[in-house]
N, C-alpha and C. Protein backbone atom coordinates (compact mmCIF):
# COMPACT_ATOMS: atom_id res chain seq x y z
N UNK A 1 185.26 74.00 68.79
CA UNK A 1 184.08 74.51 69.45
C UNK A 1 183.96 76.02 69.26
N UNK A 2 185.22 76.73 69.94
CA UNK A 2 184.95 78.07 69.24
C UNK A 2 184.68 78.44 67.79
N UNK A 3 184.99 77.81 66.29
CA UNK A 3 184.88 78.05 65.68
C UNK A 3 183.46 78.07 65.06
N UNK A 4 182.95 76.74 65.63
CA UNK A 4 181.22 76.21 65.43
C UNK A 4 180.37 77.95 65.59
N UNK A 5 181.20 78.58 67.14
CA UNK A 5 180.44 79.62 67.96
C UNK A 5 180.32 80.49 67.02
N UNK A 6 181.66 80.55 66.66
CA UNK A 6 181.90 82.08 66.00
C UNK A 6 180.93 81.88 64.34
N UNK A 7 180.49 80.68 63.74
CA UNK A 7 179.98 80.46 62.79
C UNK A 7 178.55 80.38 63.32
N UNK A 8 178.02 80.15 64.03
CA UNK A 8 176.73 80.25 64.44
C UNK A 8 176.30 82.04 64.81
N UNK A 9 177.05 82.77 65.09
CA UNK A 9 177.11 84.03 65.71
C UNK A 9 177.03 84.34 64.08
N UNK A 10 178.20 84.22 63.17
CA UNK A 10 177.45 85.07 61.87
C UNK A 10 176.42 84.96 61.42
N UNK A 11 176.06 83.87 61.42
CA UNK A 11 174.87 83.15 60.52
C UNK A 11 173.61 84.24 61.24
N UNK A 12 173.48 84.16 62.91
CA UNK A 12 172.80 84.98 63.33
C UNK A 12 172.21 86.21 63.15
N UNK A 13 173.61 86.90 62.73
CA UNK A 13 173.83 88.33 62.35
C UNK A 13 173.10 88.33 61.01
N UNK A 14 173.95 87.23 60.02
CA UNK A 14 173.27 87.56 58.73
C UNK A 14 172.06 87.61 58.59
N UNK A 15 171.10 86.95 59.41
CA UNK A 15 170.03 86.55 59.73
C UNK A 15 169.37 87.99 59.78
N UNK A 16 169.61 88.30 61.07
CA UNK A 16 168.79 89.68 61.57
C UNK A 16 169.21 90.83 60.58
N UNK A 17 170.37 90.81 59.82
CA UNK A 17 170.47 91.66 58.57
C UNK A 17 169.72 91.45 57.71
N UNK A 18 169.50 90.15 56.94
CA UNK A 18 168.59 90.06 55.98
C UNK A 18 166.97 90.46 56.15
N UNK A 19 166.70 89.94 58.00
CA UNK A 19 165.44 90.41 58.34
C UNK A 19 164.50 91.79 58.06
N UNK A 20 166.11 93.07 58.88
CA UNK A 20 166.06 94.25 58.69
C UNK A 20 165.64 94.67 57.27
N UNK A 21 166.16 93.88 55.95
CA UNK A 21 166.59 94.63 54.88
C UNK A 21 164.60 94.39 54.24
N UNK A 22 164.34 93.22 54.68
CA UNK A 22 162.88 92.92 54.05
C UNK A 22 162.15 93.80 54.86
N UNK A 23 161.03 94.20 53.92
CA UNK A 23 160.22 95.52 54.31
C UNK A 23 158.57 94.63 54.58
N UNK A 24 158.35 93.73 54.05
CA UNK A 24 157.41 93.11 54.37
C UNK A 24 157.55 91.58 54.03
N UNK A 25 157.14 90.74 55.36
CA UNK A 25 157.53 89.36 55.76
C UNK A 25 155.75 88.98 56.80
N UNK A 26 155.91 87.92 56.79
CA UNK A 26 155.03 87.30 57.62
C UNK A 26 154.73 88.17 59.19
N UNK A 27 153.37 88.26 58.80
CA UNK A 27 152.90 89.48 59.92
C UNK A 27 153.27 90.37 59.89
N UNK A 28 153.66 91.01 58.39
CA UNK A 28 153.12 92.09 58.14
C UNK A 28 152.08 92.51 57.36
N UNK A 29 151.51 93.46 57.11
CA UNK A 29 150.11 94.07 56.37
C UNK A 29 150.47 94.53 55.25
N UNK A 30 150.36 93.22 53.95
CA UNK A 30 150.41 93.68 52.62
C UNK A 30 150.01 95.01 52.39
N UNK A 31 150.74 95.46 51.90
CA UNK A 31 150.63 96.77 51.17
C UNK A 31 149.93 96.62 49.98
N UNK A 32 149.06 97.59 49.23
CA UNK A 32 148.19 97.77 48.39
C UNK A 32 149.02 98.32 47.35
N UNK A 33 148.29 97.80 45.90
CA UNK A 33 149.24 98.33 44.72
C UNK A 33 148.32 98.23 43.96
N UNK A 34 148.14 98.97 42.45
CA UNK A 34 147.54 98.90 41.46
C UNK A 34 148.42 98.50 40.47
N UNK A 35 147.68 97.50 39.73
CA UNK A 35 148.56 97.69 38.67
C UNK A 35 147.29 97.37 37.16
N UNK A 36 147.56 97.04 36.21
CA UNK A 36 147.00 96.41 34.96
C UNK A 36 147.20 94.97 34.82
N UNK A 37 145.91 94.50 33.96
CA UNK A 37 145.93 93.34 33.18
C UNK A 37 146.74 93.34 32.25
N UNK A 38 146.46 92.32 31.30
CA UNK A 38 147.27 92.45 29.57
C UNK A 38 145.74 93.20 29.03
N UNK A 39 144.68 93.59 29.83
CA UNK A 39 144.08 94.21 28.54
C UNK A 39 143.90 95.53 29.06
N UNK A 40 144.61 95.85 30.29
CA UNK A 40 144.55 97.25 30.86
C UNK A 40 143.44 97.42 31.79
N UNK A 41 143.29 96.60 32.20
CA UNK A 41 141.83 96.78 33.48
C UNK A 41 142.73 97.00 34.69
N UNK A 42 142.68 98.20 35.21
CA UNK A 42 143.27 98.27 36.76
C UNK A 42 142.57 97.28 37.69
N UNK A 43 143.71 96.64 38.81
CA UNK A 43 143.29 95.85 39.27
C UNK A 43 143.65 96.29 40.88
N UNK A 44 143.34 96.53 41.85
CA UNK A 44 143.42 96.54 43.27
C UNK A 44 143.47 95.71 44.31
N UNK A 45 144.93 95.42 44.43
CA UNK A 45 144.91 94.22 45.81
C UNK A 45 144.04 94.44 47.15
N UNK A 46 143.52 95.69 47.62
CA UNK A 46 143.07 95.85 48.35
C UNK A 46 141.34 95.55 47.72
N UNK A 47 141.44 95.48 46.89
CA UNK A 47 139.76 95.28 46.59
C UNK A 47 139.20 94.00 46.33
N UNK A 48 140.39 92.68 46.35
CA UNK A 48 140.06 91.52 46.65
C UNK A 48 139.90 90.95 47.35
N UNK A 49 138.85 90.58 48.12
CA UNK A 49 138.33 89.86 49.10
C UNK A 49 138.79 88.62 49.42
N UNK A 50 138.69 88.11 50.83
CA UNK A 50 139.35 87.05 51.07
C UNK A 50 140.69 86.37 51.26
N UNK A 51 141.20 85.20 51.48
CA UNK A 51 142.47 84.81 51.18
C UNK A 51 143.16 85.08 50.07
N UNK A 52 143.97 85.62 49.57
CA UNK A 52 145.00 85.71 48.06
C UNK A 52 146.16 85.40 48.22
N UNK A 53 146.75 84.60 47.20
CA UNK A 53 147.77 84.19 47.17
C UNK A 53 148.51 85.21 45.45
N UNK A 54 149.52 85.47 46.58
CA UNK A 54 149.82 86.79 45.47
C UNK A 54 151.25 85.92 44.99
N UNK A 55 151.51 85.76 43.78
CA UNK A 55 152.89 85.32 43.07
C UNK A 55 153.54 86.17 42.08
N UNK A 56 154.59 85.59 42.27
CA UNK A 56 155.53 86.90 41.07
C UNK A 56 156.20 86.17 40.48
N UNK A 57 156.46 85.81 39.34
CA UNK A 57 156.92 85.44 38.40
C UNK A 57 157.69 85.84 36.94
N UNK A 58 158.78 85.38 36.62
CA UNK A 58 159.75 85.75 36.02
C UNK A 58 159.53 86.22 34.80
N UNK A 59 158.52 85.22 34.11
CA UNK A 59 158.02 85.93 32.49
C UNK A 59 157.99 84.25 31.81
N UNK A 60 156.72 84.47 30.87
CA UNK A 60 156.69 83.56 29.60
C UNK A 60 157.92 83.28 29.03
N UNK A 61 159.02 83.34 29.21
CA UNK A 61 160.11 83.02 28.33
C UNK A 61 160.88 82.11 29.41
N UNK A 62 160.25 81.97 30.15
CA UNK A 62 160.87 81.00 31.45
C UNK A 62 160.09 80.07 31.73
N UNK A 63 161.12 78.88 31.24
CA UNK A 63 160.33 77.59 31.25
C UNK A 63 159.89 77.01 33.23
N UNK A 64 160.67 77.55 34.16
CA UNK A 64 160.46 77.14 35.21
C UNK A 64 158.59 78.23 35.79
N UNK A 65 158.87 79.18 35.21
CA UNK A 65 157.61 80.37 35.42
C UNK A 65 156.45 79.65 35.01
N UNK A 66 156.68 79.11 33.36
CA UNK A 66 155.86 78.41 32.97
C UNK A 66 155.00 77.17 33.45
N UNK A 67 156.28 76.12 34.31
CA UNK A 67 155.91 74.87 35.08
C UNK A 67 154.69 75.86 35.89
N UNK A 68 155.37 76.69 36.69
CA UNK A 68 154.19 76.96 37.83
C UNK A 68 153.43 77.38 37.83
N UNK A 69 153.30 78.43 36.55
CA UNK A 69 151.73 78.81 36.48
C UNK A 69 151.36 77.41 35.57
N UNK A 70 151.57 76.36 35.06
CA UNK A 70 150.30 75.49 34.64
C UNK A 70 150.26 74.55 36.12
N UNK A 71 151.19 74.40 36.84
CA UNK A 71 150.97 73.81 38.31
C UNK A 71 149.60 74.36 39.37
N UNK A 72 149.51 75.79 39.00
CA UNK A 72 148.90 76.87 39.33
C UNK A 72 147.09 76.94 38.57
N UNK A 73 147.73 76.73 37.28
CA UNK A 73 145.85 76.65 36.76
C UNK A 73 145.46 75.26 37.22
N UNK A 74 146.07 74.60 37.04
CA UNK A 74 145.63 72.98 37.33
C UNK A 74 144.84 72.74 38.67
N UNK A 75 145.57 73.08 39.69
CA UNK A 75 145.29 73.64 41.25
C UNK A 75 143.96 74.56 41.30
N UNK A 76 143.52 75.63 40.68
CA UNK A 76 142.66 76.53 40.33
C UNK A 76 141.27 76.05 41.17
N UNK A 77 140.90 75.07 40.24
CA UNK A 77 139.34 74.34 40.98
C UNK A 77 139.82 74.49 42.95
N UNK A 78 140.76 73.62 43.08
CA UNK A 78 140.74 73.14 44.52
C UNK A 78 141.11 74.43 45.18
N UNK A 79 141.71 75.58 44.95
CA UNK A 79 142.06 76.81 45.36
C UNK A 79 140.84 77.51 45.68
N UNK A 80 140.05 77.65 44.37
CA UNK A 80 138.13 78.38 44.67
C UNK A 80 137.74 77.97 45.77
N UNK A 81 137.95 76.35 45.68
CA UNK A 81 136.73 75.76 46.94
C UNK A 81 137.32 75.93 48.13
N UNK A 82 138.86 76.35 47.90
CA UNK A 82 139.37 76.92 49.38
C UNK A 82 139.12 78.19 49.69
N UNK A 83 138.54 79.46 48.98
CA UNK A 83 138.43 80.46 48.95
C UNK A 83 139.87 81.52 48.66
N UNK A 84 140.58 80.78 47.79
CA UNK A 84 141.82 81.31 47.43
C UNK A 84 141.56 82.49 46.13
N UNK A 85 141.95 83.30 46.22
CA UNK A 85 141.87 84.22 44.59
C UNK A 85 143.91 83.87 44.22
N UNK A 86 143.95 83.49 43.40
CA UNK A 86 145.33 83.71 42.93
C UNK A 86 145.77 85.36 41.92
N UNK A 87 146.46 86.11 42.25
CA UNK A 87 146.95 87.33 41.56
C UNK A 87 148.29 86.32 41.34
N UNK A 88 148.70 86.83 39.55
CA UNK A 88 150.19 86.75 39.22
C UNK A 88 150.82 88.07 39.02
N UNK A 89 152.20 88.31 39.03
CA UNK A 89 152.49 89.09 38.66
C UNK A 89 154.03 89.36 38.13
N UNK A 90 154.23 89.73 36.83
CA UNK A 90 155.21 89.46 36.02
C UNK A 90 155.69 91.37 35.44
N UNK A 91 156.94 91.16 35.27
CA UNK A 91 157.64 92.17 34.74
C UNK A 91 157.05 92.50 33.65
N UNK A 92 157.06 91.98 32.76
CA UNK A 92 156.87 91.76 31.52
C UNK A 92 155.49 93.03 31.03
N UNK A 93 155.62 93.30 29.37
CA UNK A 93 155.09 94.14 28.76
C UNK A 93 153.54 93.11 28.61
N UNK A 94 152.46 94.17 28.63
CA UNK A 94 150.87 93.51 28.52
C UNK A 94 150.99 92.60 27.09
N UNK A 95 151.78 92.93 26.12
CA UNK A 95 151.38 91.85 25.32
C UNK A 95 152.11 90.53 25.10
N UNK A 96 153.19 90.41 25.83
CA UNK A 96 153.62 88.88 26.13
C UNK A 96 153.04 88.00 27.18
N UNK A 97 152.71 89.04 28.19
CA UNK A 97 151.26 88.84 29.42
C UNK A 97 149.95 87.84 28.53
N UNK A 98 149.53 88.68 27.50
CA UNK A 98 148.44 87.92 27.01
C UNK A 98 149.04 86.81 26.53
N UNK A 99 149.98 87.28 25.36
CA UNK A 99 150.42 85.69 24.71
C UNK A 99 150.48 84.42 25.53
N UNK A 100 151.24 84.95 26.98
CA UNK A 100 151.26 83.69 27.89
C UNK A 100 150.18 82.77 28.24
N UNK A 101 149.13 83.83 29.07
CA UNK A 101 148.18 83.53 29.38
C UNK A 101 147.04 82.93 29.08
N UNK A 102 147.13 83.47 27.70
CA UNK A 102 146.03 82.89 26.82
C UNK A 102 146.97 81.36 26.51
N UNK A 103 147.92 81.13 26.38
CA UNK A 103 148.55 80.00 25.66
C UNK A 103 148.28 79.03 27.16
N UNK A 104 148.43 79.23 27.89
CA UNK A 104 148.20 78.46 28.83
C UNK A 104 146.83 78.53 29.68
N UNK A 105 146.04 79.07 29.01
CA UNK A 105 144.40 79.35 29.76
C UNK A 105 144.71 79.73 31.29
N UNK A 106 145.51 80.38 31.56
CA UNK A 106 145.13 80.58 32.83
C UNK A 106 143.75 80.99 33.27
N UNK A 107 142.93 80.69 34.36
CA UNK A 107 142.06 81.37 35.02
C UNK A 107 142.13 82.32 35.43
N UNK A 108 143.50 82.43 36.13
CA UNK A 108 143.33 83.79 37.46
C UNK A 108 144.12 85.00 36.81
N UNK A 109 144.03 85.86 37.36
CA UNK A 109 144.66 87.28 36.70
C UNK A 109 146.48 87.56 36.60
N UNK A 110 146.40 87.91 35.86
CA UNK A 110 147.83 88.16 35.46
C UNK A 110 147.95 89.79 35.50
N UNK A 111 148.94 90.04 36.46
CA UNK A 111 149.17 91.23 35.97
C UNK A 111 150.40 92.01 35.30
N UNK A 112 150.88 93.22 34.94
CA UNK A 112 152.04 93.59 34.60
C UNK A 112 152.66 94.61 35.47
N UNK A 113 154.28 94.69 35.74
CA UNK A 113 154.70 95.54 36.83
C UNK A 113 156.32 95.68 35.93
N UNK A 114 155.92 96.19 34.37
CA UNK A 114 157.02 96.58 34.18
C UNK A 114 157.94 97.64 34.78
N UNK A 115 157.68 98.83 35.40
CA UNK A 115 158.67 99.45 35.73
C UNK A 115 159.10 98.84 37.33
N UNK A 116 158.75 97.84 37.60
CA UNK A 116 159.05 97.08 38.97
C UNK A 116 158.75 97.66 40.42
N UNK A 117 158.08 98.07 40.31
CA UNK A 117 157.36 99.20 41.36
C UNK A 117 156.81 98.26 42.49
N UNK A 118 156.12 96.79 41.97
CA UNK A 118 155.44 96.20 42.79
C UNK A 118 156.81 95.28 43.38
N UNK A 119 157.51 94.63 42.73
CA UNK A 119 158.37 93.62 42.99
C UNK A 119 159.73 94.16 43.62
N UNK A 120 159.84 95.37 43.55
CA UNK A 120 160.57 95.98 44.90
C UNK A 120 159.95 96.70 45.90
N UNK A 121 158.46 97.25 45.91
CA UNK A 121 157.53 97.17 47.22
C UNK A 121 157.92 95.74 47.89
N UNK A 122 157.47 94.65 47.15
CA UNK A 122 157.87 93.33 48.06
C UNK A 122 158.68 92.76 48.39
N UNK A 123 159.62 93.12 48.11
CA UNK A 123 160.98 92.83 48.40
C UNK A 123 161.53 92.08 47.28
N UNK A 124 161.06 91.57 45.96
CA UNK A 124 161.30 90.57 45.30
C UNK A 124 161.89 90.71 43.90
N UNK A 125 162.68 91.94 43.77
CA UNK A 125 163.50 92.96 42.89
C UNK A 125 165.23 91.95 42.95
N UNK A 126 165.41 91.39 41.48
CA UNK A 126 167.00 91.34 41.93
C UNK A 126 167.78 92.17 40.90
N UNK A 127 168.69 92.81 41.54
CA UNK A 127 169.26 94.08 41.07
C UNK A 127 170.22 93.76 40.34
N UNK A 128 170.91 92.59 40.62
CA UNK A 128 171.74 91.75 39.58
C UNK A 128 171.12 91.60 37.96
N UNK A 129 170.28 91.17 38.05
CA UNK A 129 169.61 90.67 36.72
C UNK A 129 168.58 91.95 36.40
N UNK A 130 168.24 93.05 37.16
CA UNK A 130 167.01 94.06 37.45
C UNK A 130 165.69 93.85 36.39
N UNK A 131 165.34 92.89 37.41
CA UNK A 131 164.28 91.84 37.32
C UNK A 131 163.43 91.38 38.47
N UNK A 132 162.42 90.60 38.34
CA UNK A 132 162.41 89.90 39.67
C UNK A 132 162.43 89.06 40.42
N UNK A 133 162.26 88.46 41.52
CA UNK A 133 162.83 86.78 41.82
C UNK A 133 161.65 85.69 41.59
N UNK A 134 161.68 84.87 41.79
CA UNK A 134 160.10 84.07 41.89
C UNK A 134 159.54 84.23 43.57
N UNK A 135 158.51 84.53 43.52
CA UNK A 135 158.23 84.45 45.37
C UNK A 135 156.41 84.21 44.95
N UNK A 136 155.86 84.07 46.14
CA UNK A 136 154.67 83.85 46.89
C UNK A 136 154.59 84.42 47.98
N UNK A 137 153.36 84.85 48.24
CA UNK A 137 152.97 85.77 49.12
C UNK A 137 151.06 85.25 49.79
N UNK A 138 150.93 84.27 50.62
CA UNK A 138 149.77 84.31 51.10
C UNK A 138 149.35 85.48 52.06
N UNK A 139 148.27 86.10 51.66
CA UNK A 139 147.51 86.79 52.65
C UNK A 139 146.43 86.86 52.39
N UNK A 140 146.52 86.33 54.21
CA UNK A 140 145.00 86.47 54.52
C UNK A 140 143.66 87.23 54.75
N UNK A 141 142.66 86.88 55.11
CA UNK A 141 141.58 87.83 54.78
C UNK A 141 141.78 89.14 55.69
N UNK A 142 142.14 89.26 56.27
CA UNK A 142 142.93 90.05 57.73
C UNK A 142 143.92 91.22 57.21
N UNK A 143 144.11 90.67 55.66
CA UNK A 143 145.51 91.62 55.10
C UNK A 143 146.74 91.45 55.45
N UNK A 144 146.85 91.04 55.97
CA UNK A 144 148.33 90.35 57.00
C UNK A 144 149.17 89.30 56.35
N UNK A 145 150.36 89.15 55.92
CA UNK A 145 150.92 88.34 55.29
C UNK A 145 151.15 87.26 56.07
N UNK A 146 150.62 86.00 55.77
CA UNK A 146 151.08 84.46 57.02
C UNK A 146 151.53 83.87 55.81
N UNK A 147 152.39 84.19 55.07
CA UNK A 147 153.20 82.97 54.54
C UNK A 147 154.24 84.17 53.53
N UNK A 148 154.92 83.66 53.06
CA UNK A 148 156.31 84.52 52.68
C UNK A 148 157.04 83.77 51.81
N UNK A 149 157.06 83.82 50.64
CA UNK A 149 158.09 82.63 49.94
C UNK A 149 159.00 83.66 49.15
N UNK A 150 160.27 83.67 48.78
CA UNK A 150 161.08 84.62 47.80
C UNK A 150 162.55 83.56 47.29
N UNK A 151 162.34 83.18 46.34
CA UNK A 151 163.34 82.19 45.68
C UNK A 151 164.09 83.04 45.04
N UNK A 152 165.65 82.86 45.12
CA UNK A 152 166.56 83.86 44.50
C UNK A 152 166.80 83.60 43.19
N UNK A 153 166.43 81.98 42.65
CA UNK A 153 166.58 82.25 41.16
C UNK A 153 165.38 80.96 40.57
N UNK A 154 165.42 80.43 39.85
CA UNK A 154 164.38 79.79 39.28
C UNK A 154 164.89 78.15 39.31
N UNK A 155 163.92 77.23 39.79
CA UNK A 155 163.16 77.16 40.14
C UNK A 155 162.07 77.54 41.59
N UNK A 156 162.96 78.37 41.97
CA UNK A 156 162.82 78.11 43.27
C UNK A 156 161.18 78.76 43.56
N UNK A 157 160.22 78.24 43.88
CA UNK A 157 158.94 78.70 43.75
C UNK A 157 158.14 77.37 45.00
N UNK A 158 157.54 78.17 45.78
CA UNK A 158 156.92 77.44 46.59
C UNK A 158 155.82 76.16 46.03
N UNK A 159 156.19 75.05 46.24
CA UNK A 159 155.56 74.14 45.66
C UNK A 159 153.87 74.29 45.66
N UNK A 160 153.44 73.91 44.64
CA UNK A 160 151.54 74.19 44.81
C UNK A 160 150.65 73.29 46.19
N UNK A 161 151.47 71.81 46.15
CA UNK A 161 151.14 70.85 47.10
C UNK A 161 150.96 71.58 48.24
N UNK A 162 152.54 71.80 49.22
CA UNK A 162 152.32 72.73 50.10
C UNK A 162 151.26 73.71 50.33
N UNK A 163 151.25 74.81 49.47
CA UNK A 163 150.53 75.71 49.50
C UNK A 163 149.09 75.22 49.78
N UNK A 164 148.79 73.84 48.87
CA UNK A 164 147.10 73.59 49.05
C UNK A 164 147.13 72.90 50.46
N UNK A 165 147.97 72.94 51.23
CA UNK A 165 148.00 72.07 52.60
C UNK A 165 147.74 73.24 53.61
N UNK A 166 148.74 74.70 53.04
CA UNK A 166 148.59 75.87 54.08
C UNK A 166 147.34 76.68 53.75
N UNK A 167 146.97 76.75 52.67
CA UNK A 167 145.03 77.11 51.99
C UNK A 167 144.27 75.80 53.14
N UNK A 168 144.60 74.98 52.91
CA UNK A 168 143.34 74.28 54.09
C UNK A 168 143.68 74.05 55.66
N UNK A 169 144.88 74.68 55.86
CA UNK A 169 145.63 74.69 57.47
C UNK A 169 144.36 75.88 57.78
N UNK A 170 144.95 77.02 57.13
CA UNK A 170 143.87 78.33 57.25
C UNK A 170 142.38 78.26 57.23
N UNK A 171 141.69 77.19 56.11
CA UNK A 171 140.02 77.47 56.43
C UNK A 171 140.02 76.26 57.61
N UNK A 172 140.91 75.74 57.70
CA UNK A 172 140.43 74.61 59.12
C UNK A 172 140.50 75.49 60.01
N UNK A 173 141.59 76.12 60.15
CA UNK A 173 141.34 77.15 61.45
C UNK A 173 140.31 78.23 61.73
N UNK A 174 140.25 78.38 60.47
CA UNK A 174 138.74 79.51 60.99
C UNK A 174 137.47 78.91 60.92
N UNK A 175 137.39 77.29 60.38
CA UNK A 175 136.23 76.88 60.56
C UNK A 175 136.52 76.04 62.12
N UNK A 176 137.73 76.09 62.91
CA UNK A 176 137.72 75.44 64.09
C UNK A 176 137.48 76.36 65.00
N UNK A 177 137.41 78.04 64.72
CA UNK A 177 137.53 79.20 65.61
C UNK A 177 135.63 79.17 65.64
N UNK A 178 135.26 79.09 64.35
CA UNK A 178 133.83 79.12 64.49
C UNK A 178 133.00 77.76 65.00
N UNK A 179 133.52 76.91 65.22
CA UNK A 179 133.42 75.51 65.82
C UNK A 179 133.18 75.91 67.47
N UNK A 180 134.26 76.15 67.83
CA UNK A 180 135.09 76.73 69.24
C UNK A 180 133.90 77.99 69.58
N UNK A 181 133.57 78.98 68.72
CA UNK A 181 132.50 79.84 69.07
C UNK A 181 131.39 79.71 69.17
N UNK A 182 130.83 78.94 68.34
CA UNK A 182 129.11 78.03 68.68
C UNK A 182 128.64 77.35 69.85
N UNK A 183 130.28 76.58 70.30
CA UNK A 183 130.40 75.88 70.99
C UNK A 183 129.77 76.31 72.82
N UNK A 184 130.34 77.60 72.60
CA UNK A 184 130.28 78.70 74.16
C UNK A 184 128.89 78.53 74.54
């Protein structure tokens, strides 16, 4: 029994350590970043409207990166009609960016964050490999992060299913808040 204690007490600790060490987690207020396309168009998280689901991803040379962004275009249609914008965002130099992208038609924007500026703003930098991890990042129209995903190595990437369950948890709720307000 004491030992269970004393193992529940670290786990705790590690807990509220790892908490401390993340700089932005669920309910907090995404931070704004610029970065480029593969054809050099600055792009502004703060200037996209609506729900975004922000992802980071390892690079075209990674077959698990690869699964999820075509998991990701495939999803695309049902994401719009949720009012989702998808941002990607990869280490990688603008012209393996295009090669990817174009090879797999993505729809949604890809961006580049070679000197890693964005992916250690988010916590999603691993210093081991100095690279970055796979994660997801929903935020909502509010700016506020309500969902948080950071996988330490690959595959680990928040499934698309899920995600299209927490994209329609969210417009149910604000179409039940405006339900609830007509209602008065």
């Amino acid at each position: 029994m004491i030992i269970r204690q004393n193992s529940l007490k670290r786990s705790r600790e590690f807990f509220s350590m790892y908490k401390l060490m993340l700089r932005l987690d669920v309910g907090s207020r995404a931070e704004d970043f610029t970065l480029v396309d593969f054809n050099g168009n600055a792009v502004r998280l703060g200037d996209i409207k609506g729900i975004v689901f922000l992802t980071f991803y390892r690079g075209g040379f990674d077959r698990d990166s690869v699964r999820y962004l075509k998991a990701l275009a495939e999803n695309y249609p049902g994401l719009g009609d949720l009012g989702v914008t998808v941002v990607a965002v990869t280490p990688e130099l603008p012209e393996k960016v295009k090669g990817t992208a174009e090879s797999l038609c993505l729809p949604f924007v890809v961006l580049c964050d070679p000197d890693l500026k964005v992916s250690r703003q988010y916590d999603v930098y691993d210093p081991v490999m100095k690279w970055c991890w796979p994660a997801g990042f929903i935020i909502g129209e509010d700016g506020v992060i309500q969902y948080a995903f950071r996988g330490v190595s690959p595959p680990n990437t928040p499934p698309v299913p899920y995600l299209m369950k927490k994209f329609e948890q969210m417009r149910g709720s604000k179409g039940d808040t405006a339900g609830r307000a007509a209602a008065r």
